[in-house]
Protein backbone atom coordinates (compact mmCIF):
# COMPACT_ATOMS: atom_id res chain seq x y z
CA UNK A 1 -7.18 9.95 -14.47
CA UNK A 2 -7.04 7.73 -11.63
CA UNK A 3 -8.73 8.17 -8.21
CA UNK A 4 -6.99 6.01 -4.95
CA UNK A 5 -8.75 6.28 -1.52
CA UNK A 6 -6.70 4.80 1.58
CA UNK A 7 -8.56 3.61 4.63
CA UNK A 8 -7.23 1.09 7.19
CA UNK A 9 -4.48 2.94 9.47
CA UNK A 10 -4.29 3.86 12.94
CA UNK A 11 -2.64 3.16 16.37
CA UNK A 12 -1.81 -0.46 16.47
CA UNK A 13 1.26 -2.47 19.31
CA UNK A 14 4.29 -3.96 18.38
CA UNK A 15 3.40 -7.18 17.32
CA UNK A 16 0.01 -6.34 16.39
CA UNK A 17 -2.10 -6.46 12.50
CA UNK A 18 -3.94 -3.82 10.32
CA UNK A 19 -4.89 -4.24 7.05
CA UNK A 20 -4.62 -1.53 5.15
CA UNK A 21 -7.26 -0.79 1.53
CA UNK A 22 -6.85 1.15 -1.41
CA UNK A 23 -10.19 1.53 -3.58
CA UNK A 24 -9.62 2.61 -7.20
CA UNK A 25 -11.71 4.49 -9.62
CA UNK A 26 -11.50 6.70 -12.56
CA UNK A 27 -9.26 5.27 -15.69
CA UNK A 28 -8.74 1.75 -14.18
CA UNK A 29 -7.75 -0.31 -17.07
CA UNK A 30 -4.98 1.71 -17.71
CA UNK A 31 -2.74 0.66 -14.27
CA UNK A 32 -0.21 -1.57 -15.18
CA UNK A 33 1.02 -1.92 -10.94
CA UNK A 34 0.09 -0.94 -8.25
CA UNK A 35 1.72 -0.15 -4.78
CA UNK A 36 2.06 0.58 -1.24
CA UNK A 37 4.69 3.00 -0.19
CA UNK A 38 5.56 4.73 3.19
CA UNK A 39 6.91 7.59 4.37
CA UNK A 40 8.53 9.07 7.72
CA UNK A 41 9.91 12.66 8.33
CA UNK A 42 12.93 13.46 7.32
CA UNK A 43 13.50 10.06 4.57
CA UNK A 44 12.47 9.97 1.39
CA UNK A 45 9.30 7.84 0.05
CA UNK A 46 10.27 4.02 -0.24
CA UNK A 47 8.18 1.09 -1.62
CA UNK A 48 6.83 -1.35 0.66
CA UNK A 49 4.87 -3.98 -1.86
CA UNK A 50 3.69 -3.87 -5.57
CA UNK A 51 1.37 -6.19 -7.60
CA UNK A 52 0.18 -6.13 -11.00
CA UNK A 53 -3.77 -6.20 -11.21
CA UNK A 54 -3.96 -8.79 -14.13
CA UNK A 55 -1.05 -10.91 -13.89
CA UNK A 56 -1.15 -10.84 -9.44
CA UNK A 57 2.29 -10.72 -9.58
CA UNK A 58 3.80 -9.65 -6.19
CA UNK A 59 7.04 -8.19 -4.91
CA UNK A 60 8.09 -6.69 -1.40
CA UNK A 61 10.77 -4.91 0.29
CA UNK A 62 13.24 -7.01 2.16
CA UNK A 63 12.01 -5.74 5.50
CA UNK A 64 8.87 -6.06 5.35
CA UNK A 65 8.97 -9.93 3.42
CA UNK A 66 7.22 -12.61 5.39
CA UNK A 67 5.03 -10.26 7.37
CA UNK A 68 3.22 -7.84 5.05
CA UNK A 69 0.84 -9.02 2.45
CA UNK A 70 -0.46 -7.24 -0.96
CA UNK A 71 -3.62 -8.20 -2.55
CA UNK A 72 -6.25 -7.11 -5.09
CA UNK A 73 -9.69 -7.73 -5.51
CA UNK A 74 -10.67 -6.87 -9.22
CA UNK A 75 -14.25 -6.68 -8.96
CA UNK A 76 -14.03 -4.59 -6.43
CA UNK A 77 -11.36 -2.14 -7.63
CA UNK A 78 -9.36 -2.61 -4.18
CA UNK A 79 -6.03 -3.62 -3.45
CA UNK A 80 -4.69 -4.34 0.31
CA UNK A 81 -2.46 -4.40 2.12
CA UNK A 82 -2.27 -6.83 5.03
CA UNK A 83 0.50 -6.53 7.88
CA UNK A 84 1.13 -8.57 10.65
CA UNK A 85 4.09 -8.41 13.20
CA UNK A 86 4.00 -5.04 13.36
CA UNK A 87 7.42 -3.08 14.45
CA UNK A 88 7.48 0.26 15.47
CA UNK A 89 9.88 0.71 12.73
CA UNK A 90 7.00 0.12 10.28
CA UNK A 91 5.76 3.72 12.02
CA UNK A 92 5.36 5.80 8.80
CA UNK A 93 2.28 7.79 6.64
CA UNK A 94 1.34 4.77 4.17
CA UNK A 95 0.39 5.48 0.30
CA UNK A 96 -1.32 3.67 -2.27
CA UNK A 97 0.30 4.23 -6.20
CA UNK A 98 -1.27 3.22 -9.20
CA UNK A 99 1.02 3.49 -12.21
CA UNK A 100 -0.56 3.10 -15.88
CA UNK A 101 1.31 1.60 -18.58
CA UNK A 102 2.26 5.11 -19.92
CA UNK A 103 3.97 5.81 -16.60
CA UNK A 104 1.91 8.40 -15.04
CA UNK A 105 1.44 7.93 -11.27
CA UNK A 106 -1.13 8.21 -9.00
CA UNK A 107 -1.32 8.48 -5.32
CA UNK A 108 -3.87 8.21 -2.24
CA UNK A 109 -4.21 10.96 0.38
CA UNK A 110 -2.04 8.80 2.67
CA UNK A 111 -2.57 7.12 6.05
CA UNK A 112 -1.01 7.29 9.46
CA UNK A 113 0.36 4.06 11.10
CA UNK A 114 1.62 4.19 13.78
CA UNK A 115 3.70 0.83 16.11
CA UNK A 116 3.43 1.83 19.76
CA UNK A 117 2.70 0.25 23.10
């Protein structure tokens, strides 16, 4: 079993940064990735960034390259994610995933962003 807790989102204007955390605990060494996804009514899920804890390797939707950032900290069980240039098209409920390597998933409570002036 793996625990995620999100914290980080709010009411932020176009233009604007949050950074976004997800803290991990419970079964740890078993995630193989881990990931950001979002969510707005109506649409289904879609991912925003992974990375692999070990390896750091990174990978991000095309919309969101260049101005959102993923990151872990190991020691501290945390991954983040960091997003600048905010659109009000990046308006969506934000989840953390941890996958383990024998593909169960994992997923935080969620966290409202929302890109307003």
């Amino acid at each position: 079993q793996v625990q995620l807790v999100e914290s980080g989102g709010g009411l932020v204007q176009p233009g604007g940064s949050l950074t976004l955390s997800c803290v991990a605990s419970g079964s740890i060494f078993s995630i193989y990735v881990m990931g950001w996804y979002r969510q707005v009514p109506g649409k289904q899920r879609e991912v925003v960034a992974t990375i692999t804890p070990r390896g750091g390797r990174t990978d991000y939707a095309d919309s969101v390259k260049g101005r959102f950032t993923i990151s872990r900290d190991n020691a501290k069980n945390t991954f983040y994610l960091q997003m600048n240039s905010l659109k009000p098209g990046d308006t969506a409920v934000y989840y953390c995933r941890a996958r383990t390597a024998s593909l169960l998933d994992y997923w935080g409570q969620g966290t409202q962003i929302t890109v307003s002036s």
